[in-house]
Protein backbone atom coordinates (compact mmCIF):
# COMPACT_ATOMS: atom_id res chain seq x y z
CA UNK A 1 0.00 0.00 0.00
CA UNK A 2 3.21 2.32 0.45
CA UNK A 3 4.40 2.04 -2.84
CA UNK A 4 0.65 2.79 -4.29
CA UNK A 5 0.37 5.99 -2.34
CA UNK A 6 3.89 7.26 -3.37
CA UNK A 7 2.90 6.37 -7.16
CA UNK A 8 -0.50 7.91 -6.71
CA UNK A 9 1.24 11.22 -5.32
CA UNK A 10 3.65 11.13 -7.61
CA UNK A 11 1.73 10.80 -10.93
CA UNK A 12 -0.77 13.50 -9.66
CA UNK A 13 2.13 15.34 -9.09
CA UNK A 14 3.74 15.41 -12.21
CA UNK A 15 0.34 15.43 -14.19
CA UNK A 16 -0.69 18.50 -11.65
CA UNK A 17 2.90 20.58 -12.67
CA UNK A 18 3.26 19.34 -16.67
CA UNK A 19 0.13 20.30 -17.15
CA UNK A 20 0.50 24.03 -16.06
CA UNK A 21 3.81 24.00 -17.34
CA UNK A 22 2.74 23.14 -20.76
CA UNK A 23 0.10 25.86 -20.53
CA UNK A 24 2.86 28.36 -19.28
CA UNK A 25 3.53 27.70 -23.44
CA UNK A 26 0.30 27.35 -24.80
CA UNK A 27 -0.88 30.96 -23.36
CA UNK A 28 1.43 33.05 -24.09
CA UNK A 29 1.43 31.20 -28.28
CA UNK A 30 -2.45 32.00 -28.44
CA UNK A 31 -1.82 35.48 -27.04
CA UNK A 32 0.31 35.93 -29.84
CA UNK A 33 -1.64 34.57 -32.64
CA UNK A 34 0.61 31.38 -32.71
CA UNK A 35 -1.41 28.09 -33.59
CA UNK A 36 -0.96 25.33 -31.44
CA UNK A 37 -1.33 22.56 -32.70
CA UNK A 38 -1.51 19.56 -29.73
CA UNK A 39 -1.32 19.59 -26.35
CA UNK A 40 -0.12 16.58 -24.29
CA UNK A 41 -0.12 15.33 -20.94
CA UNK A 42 2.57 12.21 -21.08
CA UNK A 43 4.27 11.69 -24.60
CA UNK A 44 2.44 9.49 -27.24
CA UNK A 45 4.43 7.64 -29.67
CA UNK A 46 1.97 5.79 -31.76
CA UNK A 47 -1.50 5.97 -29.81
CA UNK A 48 -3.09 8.28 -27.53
CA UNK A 49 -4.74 7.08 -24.49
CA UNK A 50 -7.04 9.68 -24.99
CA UNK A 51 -7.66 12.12 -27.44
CA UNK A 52 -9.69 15.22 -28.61
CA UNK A 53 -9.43 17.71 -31.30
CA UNK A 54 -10.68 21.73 -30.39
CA UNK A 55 -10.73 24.45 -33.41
CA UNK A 56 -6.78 23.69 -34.23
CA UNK A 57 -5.67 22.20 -31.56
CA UNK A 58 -5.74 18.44 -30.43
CA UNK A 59 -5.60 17.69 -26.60
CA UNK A 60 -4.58 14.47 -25.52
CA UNK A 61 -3.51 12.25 -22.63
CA UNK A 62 -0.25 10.03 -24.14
CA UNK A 63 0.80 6.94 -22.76
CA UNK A 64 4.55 7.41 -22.13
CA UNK A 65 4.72 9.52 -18.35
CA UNK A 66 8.12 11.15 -19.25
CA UNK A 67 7.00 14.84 -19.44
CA UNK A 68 4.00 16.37 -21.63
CA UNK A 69 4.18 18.68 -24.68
CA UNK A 70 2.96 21.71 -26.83
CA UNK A 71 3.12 21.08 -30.50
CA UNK A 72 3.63 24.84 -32.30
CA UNK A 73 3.11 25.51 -35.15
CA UNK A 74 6.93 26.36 -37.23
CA UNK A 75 9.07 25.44 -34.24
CA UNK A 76 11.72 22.76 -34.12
CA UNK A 77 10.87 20.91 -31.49
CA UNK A 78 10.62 17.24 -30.15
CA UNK A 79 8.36 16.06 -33.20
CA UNK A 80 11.27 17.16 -35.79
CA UNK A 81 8.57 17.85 -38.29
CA UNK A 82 10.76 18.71 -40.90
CA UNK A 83 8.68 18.84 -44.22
CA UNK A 84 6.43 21.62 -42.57
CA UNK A 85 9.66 23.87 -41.67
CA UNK A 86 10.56 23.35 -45.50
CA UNK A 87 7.40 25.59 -46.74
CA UNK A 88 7.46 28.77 -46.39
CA UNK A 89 6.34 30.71 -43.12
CA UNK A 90 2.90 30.93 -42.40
CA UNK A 91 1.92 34.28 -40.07
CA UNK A 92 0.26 32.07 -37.67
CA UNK A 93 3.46 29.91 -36.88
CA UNK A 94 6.14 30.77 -34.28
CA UNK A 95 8.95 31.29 -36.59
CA UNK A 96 7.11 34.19 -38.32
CA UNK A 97 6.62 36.21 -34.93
CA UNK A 98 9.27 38.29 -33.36
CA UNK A 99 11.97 37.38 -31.37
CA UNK A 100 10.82 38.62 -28.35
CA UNK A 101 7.41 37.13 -28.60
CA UNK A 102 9.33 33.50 -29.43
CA UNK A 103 11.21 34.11 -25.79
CA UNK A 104 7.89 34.84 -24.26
CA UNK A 105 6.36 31.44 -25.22
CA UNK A 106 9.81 29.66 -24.72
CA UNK A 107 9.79 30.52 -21.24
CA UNK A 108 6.71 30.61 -20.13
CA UNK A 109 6.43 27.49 -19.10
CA UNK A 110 9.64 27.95 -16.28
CA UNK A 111 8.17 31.28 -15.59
CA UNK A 112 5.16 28.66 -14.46
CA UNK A 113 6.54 26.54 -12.68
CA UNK A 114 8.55 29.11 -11.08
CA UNK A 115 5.44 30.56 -9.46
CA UNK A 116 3.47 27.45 -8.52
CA UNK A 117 6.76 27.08 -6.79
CA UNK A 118 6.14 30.33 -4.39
CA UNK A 119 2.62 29.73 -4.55
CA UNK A 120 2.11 26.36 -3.59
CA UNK A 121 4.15 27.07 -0.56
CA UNK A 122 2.56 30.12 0.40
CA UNK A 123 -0.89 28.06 0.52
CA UNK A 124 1.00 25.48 2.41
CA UNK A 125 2.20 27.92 5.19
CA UNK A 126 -0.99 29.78 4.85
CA UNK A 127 -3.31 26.17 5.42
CA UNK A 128 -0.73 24.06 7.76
CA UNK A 129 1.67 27.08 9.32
CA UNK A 130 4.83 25.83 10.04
CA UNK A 131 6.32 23.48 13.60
CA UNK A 132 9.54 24.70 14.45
CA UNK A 133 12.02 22.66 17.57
CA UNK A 134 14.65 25.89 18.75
CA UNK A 135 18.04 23.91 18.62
CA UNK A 136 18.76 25.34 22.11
CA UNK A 137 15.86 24.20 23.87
CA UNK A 138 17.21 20.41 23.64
CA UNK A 139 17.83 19.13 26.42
CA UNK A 140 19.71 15.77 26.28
CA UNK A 141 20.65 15.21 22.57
CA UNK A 142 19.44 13.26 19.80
CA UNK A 143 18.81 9.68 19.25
CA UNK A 144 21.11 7.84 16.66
CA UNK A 145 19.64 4.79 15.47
CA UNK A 146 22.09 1.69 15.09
CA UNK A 147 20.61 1.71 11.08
CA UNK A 148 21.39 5.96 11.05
CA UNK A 149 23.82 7.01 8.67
CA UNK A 150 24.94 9.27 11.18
CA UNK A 151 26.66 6.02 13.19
CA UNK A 152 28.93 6.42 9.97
CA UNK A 153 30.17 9.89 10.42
CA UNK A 154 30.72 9.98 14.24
CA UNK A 155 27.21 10.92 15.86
CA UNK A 156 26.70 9.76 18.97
CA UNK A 157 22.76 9.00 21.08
CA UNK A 158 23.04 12.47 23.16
CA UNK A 159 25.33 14.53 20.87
CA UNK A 160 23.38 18.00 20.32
CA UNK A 161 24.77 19.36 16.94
CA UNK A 162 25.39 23.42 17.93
CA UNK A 163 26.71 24.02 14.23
CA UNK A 164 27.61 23.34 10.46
CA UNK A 165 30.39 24.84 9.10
CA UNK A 166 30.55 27.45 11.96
CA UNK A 167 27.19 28.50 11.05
CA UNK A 168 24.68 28.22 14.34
CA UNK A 169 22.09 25.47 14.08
CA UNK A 170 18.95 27.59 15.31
CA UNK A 171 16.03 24.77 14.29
CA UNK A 172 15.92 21.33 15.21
CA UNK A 173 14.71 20.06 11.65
CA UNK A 174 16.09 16.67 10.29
CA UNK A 175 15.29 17.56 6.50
CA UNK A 176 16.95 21.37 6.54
CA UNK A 177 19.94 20.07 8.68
CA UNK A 178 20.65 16.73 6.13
CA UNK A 179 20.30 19.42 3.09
CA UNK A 180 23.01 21.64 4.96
CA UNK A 181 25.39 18.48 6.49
CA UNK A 182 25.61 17.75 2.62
CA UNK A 183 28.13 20.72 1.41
CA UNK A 184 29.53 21.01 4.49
CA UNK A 185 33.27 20.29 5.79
CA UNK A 186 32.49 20.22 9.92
CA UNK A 187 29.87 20.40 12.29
CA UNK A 188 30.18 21.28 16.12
CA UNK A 189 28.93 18.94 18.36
CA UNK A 190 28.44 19.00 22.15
CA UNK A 191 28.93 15.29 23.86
CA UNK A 192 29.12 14.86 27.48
CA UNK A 193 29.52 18.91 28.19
CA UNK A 194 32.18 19.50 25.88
CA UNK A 195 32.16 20.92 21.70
CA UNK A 196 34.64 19.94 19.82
CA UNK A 197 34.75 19.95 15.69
CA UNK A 198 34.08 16.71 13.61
CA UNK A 199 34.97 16.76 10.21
CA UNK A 200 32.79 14.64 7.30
CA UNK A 201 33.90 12.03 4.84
CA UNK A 202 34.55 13.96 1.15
CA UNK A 203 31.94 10.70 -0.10
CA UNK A 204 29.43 11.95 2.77
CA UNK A 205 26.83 11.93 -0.29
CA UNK A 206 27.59 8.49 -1.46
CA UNK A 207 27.45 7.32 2.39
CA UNK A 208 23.96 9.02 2.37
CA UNK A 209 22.63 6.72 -0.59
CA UNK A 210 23.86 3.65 0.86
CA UNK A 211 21.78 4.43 3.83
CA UNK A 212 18.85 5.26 2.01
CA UNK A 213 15.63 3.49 3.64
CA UNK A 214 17.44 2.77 6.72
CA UNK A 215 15.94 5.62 8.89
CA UNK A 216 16.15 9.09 9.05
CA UNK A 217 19.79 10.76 10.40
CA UNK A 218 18.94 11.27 13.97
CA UNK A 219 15.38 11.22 15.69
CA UNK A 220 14.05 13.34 18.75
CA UNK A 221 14.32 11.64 22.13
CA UNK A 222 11.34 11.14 23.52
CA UNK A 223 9.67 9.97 27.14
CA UNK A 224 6.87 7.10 26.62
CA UNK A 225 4.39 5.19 28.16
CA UNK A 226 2.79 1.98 27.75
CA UNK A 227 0.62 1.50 24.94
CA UNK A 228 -2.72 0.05 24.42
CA UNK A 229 -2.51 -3.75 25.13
CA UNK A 230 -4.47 -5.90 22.44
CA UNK A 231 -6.93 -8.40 24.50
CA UNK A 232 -5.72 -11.64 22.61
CA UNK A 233 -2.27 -13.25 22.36
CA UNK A 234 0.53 -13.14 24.79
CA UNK A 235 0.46 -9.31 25.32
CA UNK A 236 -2.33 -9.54 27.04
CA UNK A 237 -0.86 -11.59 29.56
CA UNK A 238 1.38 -9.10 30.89
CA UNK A 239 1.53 -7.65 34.21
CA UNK A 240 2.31 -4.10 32.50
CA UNK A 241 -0.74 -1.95 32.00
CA UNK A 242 -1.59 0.76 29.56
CA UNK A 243 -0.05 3.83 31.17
CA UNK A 244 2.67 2.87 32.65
CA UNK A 245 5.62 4.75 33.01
CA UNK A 246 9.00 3.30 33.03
CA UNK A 247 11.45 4.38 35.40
CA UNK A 248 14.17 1.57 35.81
CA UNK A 249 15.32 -1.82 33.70
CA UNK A 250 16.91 -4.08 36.60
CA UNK A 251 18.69 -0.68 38.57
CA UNK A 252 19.49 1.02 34.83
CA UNK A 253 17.55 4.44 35.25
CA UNK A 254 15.26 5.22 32.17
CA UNK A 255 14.14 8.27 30.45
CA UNK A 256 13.54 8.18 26.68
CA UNK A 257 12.80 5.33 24.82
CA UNK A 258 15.60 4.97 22.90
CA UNK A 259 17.45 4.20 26.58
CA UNK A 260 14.97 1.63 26.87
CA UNK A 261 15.11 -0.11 23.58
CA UNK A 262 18.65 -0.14 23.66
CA UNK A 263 19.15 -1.64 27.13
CA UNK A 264 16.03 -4.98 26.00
CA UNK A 265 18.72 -5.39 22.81
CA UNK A 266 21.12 -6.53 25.78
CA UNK A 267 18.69 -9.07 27.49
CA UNK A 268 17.21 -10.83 24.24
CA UNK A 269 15.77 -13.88 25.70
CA UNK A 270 15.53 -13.09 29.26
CA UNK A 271 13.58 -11.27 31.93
CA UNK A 272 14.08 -7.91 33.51
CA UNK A 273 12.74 -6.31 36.24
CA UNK A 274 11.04 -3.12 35.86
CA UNK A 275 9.86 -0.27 38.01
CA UNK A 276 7.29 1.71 36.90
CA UNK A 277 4.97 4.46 37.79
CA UNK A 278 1.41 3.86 38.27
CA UNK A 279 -1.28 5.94 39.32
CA UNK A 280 1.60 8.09 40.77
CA UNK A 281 3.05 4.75 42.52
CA UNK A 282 6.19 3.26 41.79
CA UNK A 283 5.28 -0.26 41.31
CA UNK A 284 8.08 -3.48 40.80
CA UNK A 285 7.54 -5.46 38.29
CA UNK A 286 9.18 -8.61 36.59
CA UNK A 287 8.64 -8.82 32.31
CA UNK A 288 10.45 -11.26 29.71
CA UNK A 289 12.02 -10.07 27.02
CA UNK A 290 11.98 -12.08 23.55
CA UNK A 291 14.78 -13.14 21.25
CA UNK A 292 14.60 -9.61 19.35
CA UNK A 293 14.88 -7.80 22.51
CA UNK A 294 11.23 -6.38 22.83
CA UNK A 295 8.64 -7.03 24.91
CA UNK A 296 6.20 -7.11 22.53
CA UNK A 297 4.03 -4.59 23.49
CA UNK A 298 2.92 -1.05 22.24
CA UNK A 299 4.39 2.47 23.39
CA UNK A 300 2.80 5.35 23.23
CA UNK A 301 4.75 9.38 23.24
CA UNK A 302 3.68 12.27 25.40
CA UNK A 303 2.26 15.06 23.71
CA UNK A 304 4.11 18.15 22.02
CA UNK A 305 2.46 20.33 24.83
CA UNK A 306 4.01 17.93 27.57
CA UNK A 307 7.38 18.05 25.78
CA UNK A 308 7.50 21.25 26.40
CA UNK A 309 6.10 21.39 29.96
CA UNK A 310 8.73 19.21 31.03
CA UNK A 311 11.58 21.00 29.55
CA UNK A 312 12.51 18.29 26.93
CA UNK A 313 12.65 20.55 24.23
CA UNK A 314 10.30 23.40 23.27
CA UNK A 315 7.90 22.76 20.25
CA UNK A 316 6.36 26.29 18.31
CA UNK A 317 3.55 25.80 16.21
CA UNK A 318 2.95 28.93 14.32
CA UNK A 319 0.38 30.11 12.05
CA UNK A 320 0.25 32.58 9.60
CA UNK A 321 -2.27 34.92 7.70
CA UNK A 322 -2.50 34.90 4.20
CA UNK A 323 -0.40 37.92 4.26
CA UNK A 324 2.04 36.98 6.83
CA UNK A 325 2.41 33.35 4.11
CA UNK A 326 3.83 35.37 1.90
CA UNK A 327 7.38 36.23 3.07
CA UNK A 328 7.17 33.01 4.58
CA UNK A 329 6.53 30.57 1.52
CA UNK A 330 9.08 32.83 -0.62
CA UNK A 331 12.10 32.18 1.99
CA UNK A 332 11.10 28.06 2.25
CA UNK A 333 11.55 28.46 -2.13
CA UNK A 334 14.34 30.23 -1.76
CA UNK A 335 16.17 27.71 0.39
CA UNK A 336 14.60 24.72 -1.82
CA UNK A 337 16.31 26.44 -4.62
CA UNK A 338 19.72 27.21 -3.12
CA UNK A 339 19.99 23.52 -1.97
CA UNK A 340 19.12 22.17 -5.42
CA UNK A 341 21.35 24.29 -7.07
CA UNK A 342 24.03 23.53 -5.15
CA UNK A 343 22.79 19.62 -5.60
CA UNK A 344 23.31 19.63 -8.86
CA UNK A 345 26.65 21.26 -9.03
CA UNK A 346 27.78 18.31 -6.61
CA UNK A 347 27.25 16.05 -9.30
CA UNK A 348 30.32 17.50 -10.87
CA UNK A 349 33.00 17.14 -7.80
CA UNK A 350 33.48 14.00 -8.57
CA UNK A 351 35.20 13.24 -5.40
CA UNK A 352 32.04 13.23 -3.34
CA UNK A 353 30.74 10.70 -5.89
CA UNK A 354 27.06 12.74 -5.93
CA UNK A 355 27.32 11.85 -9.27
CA UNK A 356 25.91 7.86 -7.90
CA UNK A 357 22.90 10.04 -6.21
CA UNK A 358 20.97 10.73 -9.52
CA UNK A 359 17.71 9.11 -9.56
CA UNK A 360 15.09 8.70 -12.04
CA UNK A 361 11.24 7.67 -11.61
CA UNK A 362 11.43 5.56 -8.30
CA UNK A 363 13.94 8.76 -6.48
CA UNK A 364 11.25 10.87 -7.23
CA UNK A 365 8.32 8.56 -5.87
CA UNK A 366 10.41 8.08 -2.69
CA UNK A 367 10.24 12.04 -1.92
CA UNK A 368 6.76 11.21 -1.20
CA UNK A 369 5.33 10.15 1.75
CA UNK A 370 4.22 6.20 2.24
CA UNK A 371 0.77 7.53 3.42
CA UNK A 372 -0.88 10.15 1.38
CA UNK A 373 -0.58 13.25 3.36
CA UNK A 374 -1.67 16.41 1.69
CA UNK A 375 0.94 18.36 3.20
CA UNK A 376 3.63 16.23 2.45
CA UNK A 377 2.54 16.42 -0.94
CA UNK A 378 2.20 19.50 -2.01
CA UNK A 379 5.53 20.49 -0.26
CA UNK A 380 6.79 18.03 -2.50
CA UNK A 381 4.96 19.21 -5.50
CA UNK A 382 6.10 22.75 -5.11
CA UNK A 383 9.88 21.23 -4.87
CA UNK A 384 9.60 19.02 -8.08
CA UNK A 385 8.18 22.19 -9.89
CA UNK A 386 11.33 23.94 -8.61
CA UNK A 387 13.78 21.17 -10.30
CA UNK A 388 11.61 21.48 -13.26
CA UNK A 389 11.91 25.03 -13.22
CA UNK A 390 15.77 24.70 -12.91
CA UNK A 391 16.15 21.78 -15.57
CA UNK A 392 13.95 23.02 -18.34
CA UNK A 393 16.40 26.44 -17.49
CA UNK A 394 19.48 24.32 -18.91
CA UNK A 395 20.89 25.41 -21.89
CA UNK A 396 20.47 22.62 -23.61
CA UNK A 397 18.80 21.95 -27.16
CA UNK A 398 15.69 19.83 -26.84
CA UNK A 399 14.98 22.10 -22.98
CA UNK A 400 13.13 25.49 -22.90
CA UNK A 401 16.68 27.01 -21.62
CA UNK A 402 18.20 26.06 -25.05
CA UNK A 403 15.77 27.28 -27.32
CA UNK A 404 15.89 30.12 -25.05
CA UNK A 405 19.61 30.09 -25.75
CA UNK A 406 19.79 30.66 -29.39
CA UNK A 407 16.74 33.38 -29.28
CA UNK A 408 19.04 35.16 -27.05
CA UNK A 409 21.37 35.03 -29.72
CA UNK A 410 19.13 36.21 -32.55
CA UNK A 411 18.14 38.84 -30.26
CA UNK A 412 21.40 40.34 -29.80
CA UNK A 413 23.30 39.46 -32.89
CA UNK A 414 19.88 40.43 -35.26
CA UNK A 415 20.61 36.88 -37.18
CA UNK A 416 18.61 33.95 -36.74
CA UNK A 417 20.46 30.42 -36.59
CA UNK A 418 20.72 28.32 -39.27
CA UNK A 419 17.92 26.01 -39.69
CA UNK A 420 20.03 23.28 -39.97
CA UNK A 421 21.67 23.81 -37.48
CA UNK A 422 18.88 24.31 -34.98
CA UNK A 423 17.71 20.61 -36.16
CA UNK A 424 20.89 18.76 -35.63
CA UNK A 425 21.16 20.61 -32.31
CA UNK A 426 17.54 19.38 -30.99
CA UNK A 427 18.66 15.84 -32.37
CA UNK A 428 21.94 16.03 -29.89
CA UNK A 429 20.01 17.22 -27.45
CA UNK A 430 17.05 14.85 -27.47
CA UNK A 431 19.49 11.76 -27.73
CA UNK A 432 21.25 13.84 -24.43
CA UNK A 433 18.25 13.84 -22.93
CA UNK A 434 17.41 10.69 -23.11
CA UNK A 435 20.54 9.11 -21.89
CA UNK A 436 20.49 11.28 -19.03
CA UNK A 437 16.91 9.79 -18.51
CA UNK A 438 18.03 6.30 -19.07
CA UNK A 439 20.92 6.89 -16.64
CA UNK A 440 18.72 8.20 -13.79
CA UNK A 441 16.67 4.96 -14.24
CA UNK A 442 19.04 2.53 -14.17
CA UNK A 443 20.89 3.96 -11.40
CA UNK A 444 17.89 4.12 -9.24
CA UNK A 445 18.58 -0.14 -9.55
CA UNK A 446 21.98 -0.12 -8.68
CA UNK A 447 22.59 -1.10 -5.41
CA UNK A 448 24.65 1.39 -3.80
């Protein structure tokens, strides 16, 4: 059911962004008289799933999900029609208009995606507001699972990381502090009372997509109680009671449940005796522990309000008016694009090996969450439409960027390419394109 919801969010995702993208072209050509003539969710070599023809234009649903198109009318594009750019121009067709009006339509479709961008994560901030966890109000570290990347690179159960590359750490989030541990050098960690600097591994990256699946880099530590206890099987059996609140494994004192968990992994297959609050009294009790070290029953967290009542850490829930969303969802793009960006120029230090980090189809389904949550997916949405914003900006033939590329040059020089030319330049960059594509795919596969 995971993997259904991530394709589900993913596909709407896509189909949700391609399809605003390609009208980001298809405006801007009927503004200016240009006749368009199909437009295509998903790409359809032979057949259509689904197809209708309106005044000149045919709109369609294609069966290959690798992007959508615009087909207009005297442009060299993806279909390479090349008999049609052999007649001479029609006034309708793009390559009769002027230059300026050919970089409109060229780039509308960025200019899109650039804006559901900021305005997808306005909404978000506006609907959902925003939790933020002050670094400084943590009290006793963070939990390192035994599975965490972060065993790999030196983090320690209790470290509190203070900084990244002498830069302050001022919010406790796991996603923003991965995205920053990535093109950094050091961090500063406090362990036991005293900082000191810990450098990362050059290959921190390929480290990171070894790990991939195996938990997130740290998680909050967190008090617990019992859980509800089913009525059938051995769990109800136990002397331990919904509630309960542990406060000592044989005389080991305990706190958080990762103190817990981690002391059962030591007493697989025997008992242990517990003390544990109840009804504010402290009550002995004797449990067995299985051959994974659990005990086989459910634990439940205290709330976010009680986290911060007992001066575990401090959780902030703010909201914000549709005004006050603004500023906000602008800064969350901007640092979606300045971590991208410098994403994709990691791929070329070869040294970090970032390069083994490009994924295709399945990369981009795991961004989503395993259960559909509306949140998680639009953030996600307005991040994809960010990388396709930034990827359709490349200056290469076949991408909006490299059409945009050689108007730019008949704007300024006054000469239009050669048509030649232009076509054996989309042909190199369709085949690029493809291989790239092909790559991506084949490397989500690999194990790493």
């Amino acid at each position: 059911m995971d993997i259904v919801n991530q394709i589900g969010q993913l596909l709407f995702s896509l189909s949700f962004l391609i399809i605003l993208h390609e009208m980001g072209h298809f405006i801007p050509a009927k503004l200016f008289k240009i006749k368009v003539e199909k437009f295509y969710l998903f790409f359809d070599p032979y057949f259509s799933l689904v197809k209708k023809k309106i005044g000149d234009t045919t709109y369609g649903i294609g069966w290959l999900p690798l992007g959508g198109y615009v087909k207009i009318a005297g442009m060299i594009d993806e279909s390479m029609d090349k008999e049609a750019m052999k007649k001479e121009p029609e006034d309708w067709e793009f390559r009769s208009k002027p230059a300026w009006q050919r970089l409109v339509v060229m780039l509308g479709g960025v200019t899109v995606n650039a804006i559901l961008a900021v305005g997808i994560f306005i909404m978000v901030m506006m609907v959902w507001g925003q939790t933020i966890i002050p670094n400084k109000s943590l009290s006793d570290g963070i939990w390192v699972t035994n599975d965490s990347v972060a065993v790999q690179i030196g983090i320690h159960t209790g470290d509190k990381i203070i900084a990244i590359d002498n830069q302050n750490v001022e919010e406790l989030d796991v996603t923003k502090m991965l995205n920053s541990l990535i093109f950094s050098k050091t961090m500063t960690i406090e362990r036991e009372g005293n900082k000191f600097e810990h450098e990362f591994p050059e290959n921190f990256i390929e480290i990171l997509q070894g790990n991939k699946g195996k938990g997130n880099l740290f998680e909050l530590r967190l008090p617990f109680e019992i859980g509800a206890i089913p009525d059938t099987g051995k769990a109800s059996k136990t002397v331990l009671k919904q509630g309960d609140v542990v406060l000592l494994a044989d005389s080991t004192p305990i706190k958080y449940f990762d103190e817990f968990k981690s002391y059962l992994s030591t007493r697989s297959g025997e008992d242990v005796t517990l003390s544990v609050l109840r009804e504010e009294v402290e009550v002995p009790l004797v449990v067995a522990v299985n051959d994974e070290g659990k005990i086989g029953l459910p634990v439940q967290f205290i709330s976010k309000e009680e986290l911060t009542a007992q001066g575990i850490l401090e959780v902030r829930h703010i909201e914000y008016t549709f005004l006050e969303s603004i500023p906000a969802g602008l800064l969350e793009t901007k640092f979606k694009l300045i971590f991208y960006t410098k994403n994709f120029l990691k791929i070329f230090d070869f040294k970090s090996k970032a390069y083994k980090s490009v994924g295709g189809f399945k990369a981009f389904g795991s961004m989503f969450s395993p259960t559909w949550d509306w949140e998680s997916t639009w953030r996600t949405t307005a991040f994809i439409s960010i990388i396709l914003a930034f990827m359709n900006l490349l200056p290469i033939p076949a991408l909006d960027g490299g059409h945009a590329m050689f108007l730019g040059y008949e704007i300024i020089t006054g000469r239009k390419p050669h048509q030649k030319m232009m076509e054996y330049a989309q042909m190199a960059g369709m085949i690029l394109l493809l291989l790239v594509v092909l790559s991506a795919n084949i490397n989500d596969w690999i194990p790493k």
